[in-house]
N, C-alpha and C. Protein backbone atom coordinates (compact mmCIF):
# COMPACT_ATOMS: atom_id res chain seq x y z
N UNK A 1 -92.96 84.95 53.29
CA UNK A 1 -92.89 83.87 54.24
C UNK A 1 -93.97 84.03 55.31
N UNK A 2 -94.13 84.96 55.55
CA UNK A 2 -95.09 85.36 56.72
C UNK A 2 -96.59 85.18 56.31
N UNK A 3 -97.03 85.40 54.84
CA UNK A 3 -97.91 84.96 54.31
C UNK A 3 -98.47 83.76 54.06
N UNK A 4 -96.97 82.23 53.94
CA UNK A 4 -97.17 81.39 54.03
C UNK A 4 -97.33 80.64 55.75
N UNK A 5 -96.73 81.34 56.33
CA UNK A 5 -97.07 81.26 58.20
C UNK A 5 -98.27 80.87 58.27
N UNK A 6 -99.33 82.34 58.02
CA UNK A 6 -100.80 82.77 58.73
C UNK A 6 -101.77 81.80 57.84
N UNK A 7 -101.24 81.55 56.44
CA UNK A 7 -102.06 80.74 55.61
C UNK A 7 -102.10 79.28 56.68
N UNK A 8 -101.00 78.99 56.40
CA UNK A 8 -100.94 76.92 57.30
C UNK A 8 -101.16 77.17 58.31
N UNK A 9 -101.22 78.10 59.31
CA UNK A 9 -101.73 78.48 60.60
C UNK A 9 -102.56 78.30 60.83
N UNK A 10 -103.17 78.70 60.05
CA UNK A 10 -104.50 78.99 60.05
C UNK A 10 -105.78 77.97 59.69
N UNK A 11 -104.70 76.85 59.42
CA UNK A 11 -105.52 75.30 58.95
C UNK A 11 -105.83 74.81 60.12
N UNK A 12 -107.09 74.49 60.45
CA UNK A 12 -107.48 73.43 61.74
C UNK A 12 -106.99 72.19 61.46
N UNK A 13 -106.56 71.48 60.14
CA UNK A 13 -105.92 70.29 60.58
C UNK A 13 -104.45 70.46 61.09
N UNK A 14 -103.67 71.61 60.59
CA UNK A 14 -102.21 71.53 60.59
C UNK A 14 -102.06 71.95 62.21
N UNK A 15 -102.87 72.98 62.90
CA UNK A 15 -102.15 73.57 63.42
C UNK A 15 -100.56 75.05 63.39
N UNK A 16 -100.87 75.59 64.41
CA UNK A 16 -99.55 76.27 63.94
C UNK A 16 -97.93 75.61 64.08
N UNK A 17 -97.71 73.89 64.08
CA UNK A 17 -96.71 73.90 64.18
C UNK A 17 -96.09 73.70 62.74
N UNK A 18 -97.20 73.28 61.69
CA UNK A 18 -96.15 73.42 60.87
C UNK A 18 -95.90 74.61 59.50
N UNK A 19 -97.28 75.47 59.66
CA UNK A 19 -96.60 76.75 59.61
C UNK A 19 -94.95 77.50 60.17
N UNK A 20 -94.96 77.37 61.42
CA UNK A 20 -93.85 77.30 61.96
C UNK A 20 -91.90 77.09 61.05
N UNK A 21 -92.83 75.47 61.06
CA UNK A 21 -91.69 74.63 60.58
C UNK A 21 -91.77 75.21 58.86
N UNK A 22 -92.62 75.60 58.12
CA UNK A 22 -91.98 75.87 57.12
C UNK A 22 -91.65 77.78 56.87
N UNK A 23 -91.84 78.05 57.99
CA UNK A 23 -91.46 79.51 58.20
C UNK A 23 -89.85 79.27 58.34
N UNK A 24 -89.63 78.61 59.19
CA UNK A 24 -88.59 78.58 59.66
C UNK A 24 -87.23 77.37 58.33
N UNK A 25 -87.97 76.67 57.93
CA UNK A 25 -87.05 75.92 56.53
C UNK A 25 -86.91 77.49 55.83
N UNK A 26 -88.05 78.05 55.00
CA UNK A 26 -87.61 78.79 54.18
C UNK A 26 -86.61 80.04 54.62
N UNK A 27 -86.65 80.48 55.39
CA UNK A 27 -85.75 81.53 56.02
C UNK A 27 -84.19 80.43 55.95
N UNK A 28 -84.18 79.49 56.46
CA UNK A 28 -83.27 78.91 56.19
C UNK A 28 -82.77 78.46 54.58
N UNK A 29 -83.36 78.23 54.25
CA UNK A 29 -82.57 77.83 52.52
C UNK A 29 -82.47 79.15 52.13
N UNK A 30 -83.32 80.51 52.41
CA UNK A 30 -83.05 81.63 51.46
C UNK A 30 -81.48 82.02 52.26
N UNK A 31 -81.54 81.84 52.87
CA UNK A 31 -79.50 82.46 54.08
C UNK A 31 -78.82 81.28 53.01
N UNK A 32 -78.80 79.90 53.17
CA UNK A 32 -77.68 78.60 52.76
C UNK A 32 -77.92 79.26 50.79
N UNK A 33 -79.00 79.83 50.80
CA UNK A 33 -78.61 79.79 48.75
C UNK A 33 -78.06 81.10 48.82
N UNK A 34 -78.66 82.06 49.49
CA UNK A 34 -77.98 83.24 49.02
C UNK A 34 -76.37 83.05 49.14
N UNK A 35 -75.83 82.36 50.10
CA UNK A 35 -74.31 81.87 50.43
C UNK A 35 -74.06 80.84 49.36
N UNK A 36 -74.50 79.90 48.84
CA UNK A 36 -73.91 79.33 47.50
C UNK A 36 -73.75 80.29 46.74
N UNK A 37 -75.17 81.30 46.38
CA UNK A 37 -75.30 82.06 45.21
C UNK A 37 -73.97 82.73 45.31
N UNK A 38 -73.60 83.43 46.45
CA UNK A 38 -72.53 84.32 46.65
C UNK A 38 -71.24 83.22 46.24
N UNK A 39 -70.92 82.53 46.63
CA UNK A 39 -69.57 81.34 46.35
C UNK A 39 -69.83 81.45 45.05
N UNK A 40 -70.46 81.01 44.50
CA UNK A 40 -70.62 80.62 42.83
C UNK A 40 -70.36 82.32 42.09
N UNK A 41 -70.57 83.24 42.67
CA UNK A 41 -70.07 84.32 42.15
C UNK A 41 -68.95 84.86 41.92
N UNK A 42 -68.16 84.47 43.50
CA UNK A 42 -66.86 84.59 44.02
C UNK A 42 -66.21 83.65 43.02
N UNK A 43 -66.59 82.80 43.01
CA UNK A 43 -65.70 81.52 42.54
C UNK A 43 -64.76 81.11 43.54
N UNK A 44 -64.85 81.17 44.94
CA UNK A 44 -64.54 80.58 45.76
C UNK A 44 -65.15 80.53 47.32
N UNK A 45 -65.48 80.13 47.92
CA UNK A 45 -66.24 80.60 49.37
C UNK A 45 -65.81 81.01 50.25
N UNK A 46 -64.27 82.00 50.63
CA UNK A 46 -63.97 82.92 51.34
C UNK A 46 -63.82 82.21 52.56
N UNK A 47 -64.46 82.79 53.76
CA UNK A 47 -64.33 82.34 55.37
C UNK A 47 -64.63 81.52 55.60
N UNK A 48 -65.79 80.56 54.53
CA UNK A 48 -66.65 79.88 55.29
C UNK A 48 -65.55 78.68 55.41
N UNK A 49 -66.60 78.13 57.08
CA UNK A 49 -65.44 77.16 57.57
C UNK A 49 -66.22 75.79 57.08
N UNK A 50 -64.84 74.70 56.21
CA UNK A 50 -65.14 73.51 55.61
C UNK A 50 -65.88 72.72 56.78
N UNK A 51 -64.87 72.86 58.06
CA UNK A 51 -65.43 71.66 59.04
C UNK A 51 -66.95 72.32 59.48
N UNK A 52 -67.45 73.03 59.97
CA UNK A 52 -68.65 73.64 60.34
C UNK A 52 -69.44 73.15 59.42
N UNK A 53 -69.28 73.34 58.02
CA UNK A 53 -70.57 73.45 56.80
C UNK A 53 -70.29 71.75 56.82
N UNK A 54 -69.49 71.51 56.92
CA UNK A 54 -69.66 69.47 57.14
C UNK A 54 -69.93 69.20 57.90
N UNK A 55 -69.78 69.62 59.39
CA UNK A 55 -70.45 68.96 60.41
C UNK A 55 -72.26 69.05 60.31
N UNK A 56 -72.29 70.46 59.85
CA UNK A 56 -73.96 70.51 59.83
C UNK A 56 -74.54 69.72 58.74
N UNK A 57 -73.92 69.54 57.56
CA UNK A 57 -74.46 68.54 56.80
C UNK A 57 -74.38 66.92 57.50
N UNK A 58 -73.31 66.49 57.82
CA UNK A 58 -73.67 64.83 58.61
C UNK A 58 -74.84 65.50 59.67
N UNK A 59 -74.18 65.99 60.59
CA UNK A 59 -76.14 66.27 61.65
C UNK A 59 -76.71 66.41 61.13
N UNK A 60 -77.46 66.90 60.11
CA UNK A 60 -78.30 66.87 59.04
C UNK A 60 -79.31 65.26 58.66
N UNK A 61 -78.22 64.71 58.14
CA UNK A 61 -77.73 63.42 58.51
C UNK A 61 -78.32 62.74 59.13
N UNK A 62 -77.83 62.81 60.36
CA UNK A 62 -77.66 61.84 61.14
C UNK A 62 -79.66 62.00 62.16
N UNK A 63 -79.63 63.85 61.27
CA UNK A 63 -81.43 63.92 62.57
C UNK A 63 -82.32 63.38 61.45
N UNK A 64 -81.92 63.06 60.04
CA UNK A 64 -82.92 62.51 59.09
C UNK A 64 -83.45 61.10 59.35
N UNK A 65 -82.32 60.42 60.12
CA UNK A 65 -81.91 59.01 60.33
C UNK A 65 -83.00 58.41 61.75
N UNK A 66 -82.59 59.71 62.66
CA UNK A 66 -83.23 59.56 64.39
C UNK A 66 -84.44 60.24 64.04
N UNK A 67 -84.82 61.09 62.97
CA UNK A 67 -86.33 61.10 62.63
C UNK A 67 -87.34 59.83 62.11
N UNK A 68 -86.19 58.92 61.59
CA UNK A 68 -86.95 58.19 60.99
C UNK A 68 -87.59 57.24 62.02
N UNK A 69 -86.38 56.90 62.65
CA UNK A 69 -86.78 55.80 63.54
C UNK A 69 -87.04 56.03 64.73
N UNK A 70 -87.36 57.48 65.57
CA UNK A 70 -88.08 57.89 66.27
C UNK A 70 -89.50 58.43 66.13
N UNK A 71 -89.81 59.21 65.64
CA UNK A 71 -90.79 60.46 65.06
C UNK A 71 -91.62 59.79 63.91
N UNK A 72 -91.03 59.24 62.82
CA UNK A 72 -91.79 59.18 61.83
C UNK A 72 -92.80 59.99 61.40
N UNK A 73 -92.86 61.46 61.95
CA UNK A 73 -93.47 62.34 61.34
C UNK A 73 -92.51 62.64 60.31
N UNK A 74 -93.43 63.06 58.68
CA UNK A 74 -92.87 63.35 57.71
C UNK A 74 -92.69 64.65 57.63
N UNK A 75 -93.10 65.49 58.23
CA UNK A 75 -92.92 66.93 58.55
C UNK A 75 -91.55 67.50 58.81
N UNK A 76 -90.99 66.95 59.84
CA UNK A 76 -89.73 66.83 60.34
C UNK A 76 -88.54 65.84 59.78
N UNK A 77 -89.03 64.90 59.18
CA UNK A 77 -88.18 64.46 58.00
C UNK A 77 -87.94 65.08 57.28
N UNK A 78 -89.13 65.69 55.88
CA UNK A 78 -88.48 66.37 55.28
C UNK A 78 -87.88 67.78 55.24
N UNK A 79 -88.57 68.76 56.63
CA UNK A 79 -87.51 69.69 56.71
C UNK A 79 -85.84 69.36 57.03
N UNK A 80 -85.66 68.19 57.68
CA UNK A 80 -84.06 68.01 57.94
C UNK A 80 -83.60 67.44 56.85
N UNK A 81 -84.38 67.04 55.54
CA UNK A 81 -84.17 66.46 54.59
C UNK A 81 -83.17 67.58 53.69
N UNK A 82 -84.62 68.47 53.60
CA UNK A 82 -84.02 69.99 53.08
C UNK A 82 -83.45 70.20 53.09
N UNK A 83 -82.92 70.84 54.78
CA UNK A 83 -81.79 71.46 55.01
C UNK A 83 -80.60 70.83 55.00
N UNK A 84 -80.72 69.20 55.21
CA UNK A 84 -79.65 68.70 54.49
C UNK A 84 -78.97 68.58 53.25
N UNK A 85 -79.55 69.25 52.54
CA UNK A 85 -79.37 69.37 50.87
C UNK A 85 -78.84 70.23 51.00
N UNK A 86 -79.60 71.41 51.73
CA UNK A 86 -78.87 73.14 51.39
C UNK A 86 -77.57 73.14 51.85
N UNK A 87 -77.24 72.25 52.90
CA UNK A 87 -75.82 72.01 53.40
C UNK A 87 -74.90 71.31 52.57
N UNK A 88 -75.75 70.31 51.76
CA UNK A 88 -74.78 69.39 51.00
C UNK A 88 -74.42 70.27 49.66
N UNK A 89 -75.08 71.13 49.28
CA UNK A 89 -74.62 72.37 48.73
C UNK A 89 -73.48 72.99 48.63
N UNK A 90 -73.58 73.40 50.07
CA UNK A 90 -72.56 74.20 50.29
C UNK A 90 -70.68 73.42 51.02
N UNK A 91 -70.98 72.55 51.41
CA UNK A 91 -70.39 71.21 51.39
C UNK A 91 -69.39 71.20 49.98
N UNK A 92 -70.30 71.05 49.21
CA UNK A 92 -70.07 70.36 48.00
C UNK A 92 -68.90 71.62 47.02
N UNK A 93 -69.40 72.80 47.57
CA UNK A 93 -68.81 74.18 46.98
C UNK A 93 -67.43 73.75 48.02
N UNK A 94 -67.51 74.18 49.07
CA UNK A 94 -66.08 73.87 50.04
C UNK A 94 -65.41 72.93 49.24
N UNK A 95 -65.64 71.64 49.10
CA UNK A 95 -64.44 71.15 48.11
C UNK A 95 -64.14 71.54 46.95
N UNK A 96 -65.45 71.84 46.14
CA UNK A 96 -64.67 71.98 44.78
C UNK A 96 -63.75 73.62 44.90
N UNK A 97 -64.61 74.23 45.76
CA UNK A 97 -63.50 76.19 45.36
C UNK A 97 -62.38 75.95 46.27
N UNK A 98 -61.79 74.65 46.93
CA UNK A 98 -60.83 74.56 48.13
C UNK A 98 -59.98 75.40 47.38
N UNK A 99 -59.29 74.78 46.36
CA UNK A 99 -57.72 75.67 45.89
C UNK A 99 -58.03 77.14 45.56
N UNK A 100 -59.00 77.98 45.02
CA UNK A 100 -59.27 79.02 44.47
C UNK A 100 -59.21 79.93 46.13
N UNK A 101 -60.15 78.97 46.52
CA UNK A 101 -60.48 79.55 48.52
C UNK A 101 -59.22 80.06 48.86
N UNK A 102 -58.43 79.10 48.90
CA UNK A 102 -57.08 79.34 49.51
C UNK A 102 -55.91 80.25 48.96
N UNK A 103 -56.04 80.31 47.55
CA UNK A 103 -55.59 81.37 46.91
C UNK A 103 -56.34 83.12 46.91
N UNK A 104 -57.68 82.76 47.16
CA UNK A 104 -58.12 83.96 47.43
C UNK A 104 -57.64 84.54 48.70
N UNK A 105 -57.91 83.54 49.56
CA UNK A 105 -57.33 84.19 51.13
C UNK A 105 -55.99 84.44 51.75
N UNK A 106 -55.21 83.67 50.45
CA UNK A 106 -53.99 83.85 50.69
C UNK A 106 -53.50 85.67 49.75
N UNK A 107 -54.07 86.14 48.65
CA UNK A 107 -54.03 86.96 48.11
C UNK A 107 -54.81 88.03 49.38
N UNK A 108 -55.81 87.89 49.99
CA UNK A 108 -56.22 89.15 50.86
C UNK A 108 -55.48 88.69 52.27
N UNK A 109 -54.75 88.46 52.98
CA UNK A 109 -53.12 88.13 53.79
C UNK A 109 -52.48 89.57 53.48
N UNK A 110 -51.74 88.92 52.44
CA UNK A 110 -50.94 90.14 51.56
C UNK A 110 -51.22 90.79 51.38
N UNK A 111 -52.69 91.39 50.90
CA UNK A 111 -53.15 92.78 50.92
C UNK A 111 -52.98 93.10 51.91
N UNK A 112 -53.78 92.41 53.10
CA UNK A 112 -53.93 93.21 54.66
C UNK A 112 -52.54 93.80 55.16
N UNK A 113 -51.19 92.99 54.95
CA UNK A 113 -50.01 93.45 55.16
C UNK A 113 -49.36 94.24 54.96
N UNK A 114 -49.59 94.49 53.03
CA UNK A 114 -49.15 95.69 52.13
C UNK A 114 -49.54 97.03 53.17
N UNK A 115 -50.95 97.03 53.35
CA UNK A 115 -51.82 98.12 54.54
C UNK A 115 -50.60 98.17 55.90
């Protein structure tokens, strides 16, 4: 990532902001996949909280929307584009592992108690 930084940085048309901005997307999708990757392993997603991973997907949302019709830079569109995906991802895991989720966490309860 840091390689891709100093490279777009280093462009006199880009500037360093959008080095930046894709320093900062990719660090972000590699955290949101490694956390699907992990759910899809589990076969259920553990702690993560449904309302949180939905709220950040609608804001997601909703800054794709106030990009458009403020900014119209495509830069910043499609990083909130992105990261709205990586959310709708994980979104998308929260419903389908809900019952498995809840049976998992209801099975480590009872462990913690047995202790």
């Amino acid at each position: 990532m840091f390689v891709l930084f100093r490279l777009v940085s280093s462009c006199p048309d880009f500037g360093g902001k959008v080095g930046l901005a894709m320093l900062v997307l990719g660090l972000s999708l590699k955290v949101m996949m490694i956390q699907a990757v992990k759910n899809f392993q589990n076969g259920h997603t553990g702690q993560l909280s449904g309302m949180t991973v939905n709220l950040l997907f609608l804001g997601g949302l909703a800054r794709i929307f106030t990009s458009i019709q403020e900014t119209g830079d495509p830069m910043i569109i499609f990083t909130f584009m992105v990261a709205s995906l990586a959310n709708g991802v994980l979104a998308a895991q929260v419903l389908y592992y809900r019952k498995e989720t809840a049976r998992a966490l209801l099975e480590a309860k009872k462990k913690k108690k047995a202790n």
